[in-house]
Protein backbone atom coordinates (compact mmCIF):
# COMPACT_ATOMS: atom_id res chain seq x y z
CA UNK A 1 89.77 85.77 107.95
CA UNK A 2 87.72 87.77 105.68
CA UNK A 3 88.52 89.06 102.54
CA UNK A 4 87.18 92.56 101.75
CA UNK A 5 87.95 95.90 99.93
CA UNK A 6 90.80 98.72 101.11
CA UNK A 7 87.67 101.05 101.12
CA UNK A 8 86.11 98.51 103.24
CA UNK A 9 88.40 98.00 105.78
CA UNK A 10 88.52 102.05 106.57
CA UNK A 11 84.74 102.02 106.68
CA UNK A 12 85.16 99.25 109.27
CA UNK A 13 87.89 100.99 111.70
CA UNK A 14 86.42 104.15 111.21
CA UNK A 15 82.80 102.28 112.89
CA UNK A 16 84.78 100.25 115.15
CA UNK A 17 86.57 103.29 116.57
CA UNK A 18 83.08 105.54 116.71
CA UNK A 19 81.43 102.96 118.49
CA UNK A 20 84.34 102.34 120.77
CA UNK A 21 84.60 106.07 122.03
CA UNK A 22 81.71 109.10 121.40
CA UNK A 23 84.27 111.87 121.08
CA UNK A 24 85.37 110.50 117.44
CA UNK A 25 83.33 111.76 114.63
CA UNK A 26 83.96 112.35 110.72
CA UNK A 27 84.22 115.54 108.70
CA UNK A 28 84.81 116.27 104.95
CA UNK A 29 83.31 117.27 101.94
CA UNK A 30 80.50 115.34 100.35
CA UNK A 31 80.91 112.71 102.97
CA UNK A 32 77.48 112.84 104.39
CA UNK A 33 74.80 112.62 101.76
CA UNK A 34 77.24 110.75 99.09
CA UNK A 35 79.35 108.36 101.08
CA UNK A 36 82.48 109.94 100.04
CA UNK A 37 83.67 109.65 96.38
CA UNK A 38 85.68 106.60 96.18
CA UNK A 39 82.82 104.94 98.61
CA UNK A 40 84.89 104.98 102.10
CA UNK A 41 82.44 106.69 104.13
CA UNK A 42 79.04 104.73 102.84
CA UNK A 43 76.50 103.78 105.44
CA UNK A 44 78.57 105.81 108.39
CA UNK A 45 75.82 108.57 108.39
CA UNK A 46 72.82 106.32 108.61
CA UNK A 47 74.38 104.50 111.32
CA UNK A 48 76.27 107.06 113.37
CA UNK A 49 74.01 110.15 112.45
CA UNK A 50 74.49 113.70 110.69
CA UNK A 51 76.44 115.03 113.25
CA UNK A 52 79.18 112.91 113.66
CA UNK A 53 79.34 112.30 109.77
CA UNK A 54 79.28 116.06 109.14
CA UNK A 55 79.66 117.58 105.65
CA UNK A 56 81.27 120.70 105.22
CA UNK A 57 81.75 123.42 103.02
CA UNK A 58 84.34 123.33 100.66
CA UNK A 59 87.18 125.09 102.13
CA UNK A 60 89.68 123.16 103.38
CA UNK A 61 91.39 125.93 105.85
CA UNK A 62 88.18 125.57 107.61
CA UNK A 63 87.71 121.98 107.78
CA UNK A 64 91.39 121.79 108.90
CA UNK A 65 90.77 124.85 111.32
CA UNK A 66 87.84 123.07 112.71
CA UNK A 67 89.31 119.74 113.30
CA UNK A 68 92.26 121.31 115.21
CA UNK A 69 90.03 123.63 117.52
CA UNK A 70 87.80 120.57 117.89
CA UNK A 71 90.42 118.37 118.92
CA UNK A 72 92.04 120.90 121.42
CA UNK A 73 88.11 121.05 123.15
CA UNK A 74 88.47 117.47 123.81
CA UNK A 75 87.41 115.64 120.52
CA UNK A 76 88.98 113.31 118.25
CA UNK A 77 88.02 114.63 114.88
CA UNK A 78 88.89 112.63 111.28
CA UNK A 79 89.09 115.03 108.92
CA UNK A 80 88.83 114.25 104.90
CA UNK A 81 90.85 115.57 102.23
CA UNK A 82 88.80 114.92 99.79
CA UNK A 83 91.98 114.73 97.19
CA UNK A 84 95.23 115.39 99.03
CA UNK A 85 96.12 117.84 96.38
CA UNK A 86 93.29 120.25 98.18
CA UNK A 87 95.93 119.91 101.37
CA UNK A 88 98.19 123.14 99.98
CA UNK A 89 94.63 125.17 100.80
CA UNK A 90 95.05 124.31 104.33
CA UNK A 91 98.98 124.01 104.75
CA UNK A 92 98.90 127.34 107.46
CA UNK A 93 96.67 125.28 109.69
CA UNK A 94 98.34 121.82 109.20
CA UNK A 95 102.06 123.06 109.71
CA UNK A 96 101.61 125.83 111.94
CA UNK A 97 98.62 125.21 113.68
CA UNK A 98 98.25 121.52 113.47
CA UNK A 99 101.68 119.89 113.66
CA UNK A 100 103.27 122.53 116.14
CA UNK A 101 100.48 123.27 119.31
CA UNK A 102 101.41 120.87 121.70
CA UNK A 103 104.77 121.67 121.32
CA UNK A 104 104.43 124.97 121.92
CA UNK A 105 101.95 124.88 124.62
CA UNK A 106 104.36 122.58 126.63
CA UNK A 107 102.36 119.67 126.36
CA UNK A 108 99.51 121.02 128.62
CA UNK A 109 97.03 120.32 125.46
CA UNK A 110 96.85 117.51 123.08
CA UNK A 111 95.55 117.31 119.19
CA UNK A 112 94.42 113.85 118.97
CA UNK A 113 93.32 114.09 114.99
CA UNK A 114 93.88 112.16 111.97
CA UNK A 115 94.03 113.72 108.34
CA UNK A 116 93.17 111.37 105.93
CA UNK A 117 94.43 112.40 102.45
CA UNK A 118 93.05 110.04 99.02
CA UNK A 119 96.97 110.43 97.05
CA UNK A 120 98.50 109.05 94.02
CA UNK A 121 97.85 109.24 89.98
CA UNK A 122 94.43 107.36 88.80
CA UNK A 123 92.69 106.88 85.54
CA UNK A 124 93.99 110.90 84.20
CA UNK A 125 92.26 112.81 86.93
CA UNK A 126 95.53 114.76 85.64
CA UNK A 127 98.19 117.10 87.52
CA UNK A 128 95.40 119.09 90.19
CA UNK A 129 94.22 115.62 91.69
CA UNK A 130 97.39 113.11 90.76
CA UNK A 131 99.85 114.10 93.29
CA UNK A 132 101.72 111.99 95.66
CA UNK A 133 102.59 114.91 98.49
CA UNK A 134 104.08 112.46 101.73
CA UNK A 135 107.63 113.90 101.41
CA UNK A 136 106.46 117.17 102.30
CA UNK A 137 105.09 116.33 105.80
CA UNK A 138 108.55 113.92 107.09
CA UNK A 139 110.05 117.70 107.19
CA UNK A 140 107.44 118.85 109.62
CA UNK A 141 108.43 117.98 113.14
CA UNK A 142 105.17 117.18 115.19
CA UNK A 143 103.62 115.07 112.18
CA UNK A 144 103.28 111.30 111.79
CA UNK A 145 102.52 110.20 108.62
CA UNK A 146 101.14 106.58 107.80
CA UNK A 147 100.59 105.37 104.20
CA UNK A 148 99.24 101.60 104.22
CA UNK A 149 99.44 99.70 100.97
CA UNK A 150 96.74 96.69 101.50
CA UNK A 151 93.27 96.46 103.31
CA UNK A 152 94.88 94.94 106.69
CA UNK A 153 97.10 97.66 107.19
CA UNK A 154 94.51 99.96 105.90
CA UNK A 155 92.45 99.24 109.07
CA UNK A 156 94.98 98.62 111.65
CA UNK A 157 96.66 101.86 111.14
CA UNK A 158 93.18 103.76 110.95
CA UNK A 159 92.51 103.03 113.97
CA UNK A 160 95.83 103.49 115.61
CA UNK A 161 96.04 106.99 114.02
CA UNK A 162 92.38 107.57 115.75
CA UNK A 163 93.83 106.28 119.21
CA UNK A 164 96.92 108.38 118.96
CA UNK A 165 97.51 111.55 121.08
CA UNK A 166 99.13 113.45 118.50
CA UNK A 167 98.23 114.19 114.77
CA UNK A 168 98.46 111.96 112.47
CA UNK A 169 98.11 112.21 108.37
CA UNK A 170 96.90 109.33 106.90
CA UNK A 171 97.65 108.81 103.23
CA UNK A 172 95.68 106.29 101.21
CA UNK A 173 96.47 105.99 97.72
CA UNK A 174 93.00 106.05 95.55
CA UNK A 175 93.60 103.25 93.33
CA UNK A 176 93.56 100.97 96.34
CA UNK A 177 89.94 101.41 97.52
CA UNK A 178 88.85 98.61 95.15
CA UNK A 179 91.77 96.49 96.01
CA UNK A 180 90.43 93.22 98.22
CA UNK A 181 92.73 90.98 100.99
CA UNK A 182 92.47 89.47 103.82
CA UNK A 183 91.82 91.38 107.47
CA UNK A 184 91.35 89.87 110.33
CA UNK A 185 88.16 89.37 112.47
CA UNK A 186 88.22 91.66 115.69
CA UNK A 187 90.03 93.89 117.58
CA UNK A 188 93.40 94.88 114.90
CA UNK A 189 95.46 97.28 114.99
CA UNK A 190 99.02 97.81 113.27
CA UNK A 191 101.36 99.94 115.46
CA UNK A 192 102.24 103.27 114.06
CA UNK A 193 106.18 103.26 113.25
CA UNK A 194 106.75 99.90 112.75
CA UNK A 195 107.69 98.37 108.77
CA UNK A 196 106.74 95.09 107.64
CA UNK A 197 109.14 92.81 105.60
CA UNK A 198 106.91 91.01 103.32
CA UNK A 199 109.12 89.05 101.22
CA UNK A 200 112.39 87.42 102.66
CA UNK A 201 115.58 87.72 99.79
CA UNK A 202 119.69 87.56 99.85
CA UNK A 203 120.55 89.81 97.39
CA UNK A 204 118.79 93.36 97.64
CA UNK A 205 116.60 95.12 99.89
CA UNK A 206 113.27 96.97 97.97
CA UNK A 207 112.38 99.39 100.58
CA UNK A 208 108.65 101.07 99.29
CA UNK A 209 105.08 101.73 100.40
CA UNK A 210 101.07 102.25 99.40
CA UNK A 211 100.49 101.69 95.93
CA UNK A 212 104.17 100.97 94.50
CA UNK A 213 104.89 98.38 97.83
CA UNK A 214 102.77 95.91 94.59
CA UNK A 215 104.85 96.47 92.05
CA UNK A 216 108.44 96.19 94.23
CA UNK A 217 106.55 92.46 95.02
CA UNK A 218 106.07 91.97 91.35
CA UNK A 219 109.63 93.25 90.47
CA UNK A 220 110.72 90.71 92.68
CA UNK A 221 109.25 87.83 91.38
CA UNK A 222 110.09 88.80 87.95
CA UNK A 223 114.30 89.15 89.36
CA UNK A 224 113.78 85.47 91.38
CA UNK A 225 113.23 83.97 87.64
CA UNK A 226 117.06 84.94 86.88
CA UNK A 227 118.35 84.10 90.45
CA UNK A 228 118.10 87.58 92.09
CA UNK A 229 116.46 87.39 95.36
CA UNK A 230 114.81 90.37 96.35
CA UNK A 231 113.69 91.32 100.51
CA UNK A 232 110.88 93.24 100.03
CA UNK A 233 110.10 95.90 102.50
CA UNK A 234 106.38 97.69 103.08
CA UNK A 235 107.40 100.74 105.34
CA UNK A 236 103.98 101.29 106.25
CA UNK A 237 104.61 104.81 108.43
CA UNK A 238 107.45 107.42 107.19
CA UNK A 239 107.19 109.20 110.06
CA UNK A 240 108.51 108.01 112.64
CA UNK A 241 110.68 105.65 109.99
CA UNK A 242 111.62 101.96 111.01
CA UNK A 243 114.96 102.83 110.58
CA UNK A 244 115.95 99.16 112.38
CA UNK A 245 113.85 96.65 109.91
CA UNK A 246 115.95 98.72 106.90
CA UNK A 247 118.87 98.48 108.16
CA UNK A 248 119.24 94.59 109.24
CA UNK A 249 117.82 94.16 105.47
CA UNK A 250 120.53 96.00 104.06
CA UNK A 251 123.32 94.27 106.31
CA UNK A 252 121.90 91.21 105.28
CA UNK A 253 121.31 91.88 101.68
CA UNK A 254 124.12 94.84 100.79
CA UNK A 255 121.94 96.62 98.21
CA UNK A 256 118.94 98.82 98.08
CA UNK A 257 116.29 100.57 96.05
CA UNK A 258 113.93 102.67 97.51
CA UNK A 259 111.04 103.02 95.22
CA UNK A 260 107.62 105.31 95.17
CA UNK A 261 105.17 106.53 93.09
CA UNK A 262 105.73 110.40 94.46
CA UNK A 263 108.53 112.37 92.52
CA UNK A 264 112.09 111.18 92.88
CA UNK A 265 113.13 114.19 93.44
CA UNK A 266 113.41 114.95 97.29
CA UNK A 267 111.31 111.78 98.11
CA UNK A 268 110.88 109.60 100.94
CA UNK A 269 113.30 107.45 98.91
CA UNK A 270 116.09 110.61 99.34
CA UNK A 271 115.60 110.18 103.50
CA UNK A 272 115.72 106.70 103.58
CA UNK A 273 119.21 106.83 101.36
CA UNK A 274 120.20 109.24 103.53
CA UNK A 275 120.09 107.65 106.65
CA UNK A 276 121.36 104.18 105.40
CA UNK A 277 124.02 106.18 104.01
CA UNK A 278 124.97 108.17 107.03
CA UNK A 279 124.56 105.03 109.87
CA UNK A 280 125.34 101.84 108.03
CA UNK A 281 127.41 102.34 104.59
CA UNK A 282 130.10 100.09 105.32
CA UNK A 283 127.47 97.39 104.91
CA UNK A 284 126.12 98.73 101.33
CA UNK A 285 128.63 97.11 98.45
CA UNK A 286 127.16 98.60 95.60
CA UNK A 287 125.58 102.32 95.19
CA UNK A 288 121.74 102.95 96.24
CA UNK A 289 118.82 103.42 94.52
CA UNK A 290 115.82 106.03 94.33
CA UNK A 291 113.08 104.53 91.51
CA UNK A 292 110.09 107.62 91.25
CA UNK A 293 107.90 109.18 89.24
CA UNK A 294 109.45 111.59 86.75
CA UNK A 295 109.87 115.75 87.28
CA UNK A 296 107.08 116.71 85.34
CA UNK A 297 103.36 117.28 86.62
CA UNK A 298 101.40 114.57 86.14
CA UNK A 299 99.93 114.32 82.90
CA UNK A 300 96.01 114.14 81.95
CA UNK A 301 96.90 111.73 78.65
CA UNK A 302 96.17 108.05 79.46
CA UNK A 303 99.03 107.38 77.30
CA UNK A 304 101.36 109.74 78.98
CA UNK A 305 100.54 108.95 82.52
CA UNK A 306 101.95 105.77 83.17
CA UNK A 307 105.22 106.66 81.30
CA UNK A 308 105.67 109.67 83.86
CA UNK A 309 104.65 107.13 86.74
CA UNK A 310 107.36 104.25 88.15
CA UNK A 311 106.86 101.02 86.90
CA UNK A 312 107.49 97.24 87.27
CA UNK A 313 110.46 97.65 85.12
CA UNK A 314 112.02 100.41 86.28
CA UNK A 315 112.37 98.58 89.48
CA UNK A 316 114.16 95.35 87.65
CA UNK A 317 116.26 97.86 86.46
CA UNK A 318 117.62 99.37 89.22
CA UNK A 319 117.88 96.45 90.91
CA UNK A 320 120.16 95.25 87.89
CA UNK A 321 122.79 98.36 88.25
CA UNK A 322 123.69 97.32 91.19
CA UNK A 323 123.38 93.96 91.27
């Protein structure tokens, strides 16, 4: 097994999956002629050609509105975001158009296209291109959303979000393209809808994803030193939500945190409480947990940033209250 970047691995599914079928092709802004901006799309166009590495003009309703008429004419479009910030330009075509035609047309037609959206707060690119938007799209019936935190799941769920029928949003936070791990050689994918427990514990369940998924595992090690044994969970997709690997944690454990780098407020973190707290709370014996980034927009100030952003320690801490 190899060990390559997060950036890597997309490049990798991404020419896997255009090799593998003719109607997949790529589309985005400064894709083409610079590779993208965090590197993810290098060598595609010289391999694959202009036209199915397209570059577009920067408007995102029309790179949107082009990726959903493409995919109803029989084409499996990816469609780049450039910053997932730029996503509020296009939200008429991704909730109304996007998310909601094969509904409405019974099912006769099918919009086979994946969104791919670079998220998350990096190195003060301040609060237009910081934001952590996921929670908005689990309220949008027709949507699946997948957020991998590591190069492995990176590529398997690329390529399952390409093979799926149905749209699919794709968040990939931007401080993980330089990350490196392992993937495996070959044919990979990771099914969509399906979380990953990738620590075992007794004591509490950490239930988080993409970037902060690293610092629950560090949190944990830090809380094994004084006897607390955390399960660590990487939910991988939020919608549809793994609802069963949660809750045997949490029967087995009887505590959890949820914890993400988006806003606590109204979070994936809120859902997941919800729905442990609706189906299962005669299991929990101690309150739950939402760690998330503070109620402010995200600050340009390298100082200030990573005080409005969840840490290592607020994780410990939470974990503490109820423990």
């Amino acid at each position: 097994m190899r060990e390559i970047t997060f950036a890597e691995a997309t490049m990798e599914a991404m020419a896997e999956e255009m090799e593998r079928d003719n109607r997949v092709f790529l589309m985005g802004e400064d894709i083409a002629r610079q590779g993208g901006i965090f590197g993810q799309f290098k060598g595609l166009p010289q391999k694959f050609g202009f036209d199915r590495v397209r570059d577009t003009p920067i408007s995102e309703t029309a790179i949107v509105g082009a990726g959903v008429g493409a995919a109803l004419a029989g084409m499996r479009p990816v469609v780049d975001m450039h910053f997932v910030d730029f996503i509020t330009v296009a939200m008429d075509e991704v909730v109304n158009q996007m998310a909601k035609i094969r509904y409405m047309f019974g099912g006769q037609c099918k919009v086979p296209m994946v969104l791919r959206a670079p998220d998350g707060a990096a190195r003060s690119a301040a609060a237009q291109h910081s934001q952590s938007l996921e929670a908005w799209f689990v309220h949008v019936p027709g949507l699946k959303v997948v957020i991998p935190s590591n190069p492995a799941d990176a590529k398997g769920l690329l390529k399952a979000a390409i093979r799926d029928d149905n749209p699919v949003l794709y968040f990939e936070n931007k401080d993980l393209f330089r990350m490196k791990g392992p993937v495996p050689d070959g044919e990979f994918l990771v099914p969509i809808g399906k979380a990953k427990v990738v620590r075992e514990g007794r004591d509490v369940t950490i239930v988080s994803y993409s970037i902060t998924l690293h610092k629950a595992l560090k949190a944990a090690e830090k809380l094994a030193e004084e006897g607390i044994e955390a399960e660590v969970i990487d939910l991988r997709t939020i919608v549809p939500l793994d609802k069963e690997t949660i809750f045997a944690s949490v029967k087995k454990t009887k505590h959890l945190v949820i914890a993400h780098e988006a806003t606590k407020n109204g979070g994936v973190g809120s859902e997941v409480a919800a729905v442990v707290a609706e189906e299962i709370i005669d299991y929990l014996d101690g309150p739950i947990k939402r760690v998330g980034a503070k109620f402010v927009p995200v600050p340009f100030s390298p100082a200030l940033e990573p005080l409005m952003l969840p840490q290592v320690e607020d994780i410990i801490a939470a974990v503490k209250e109820i423990c």
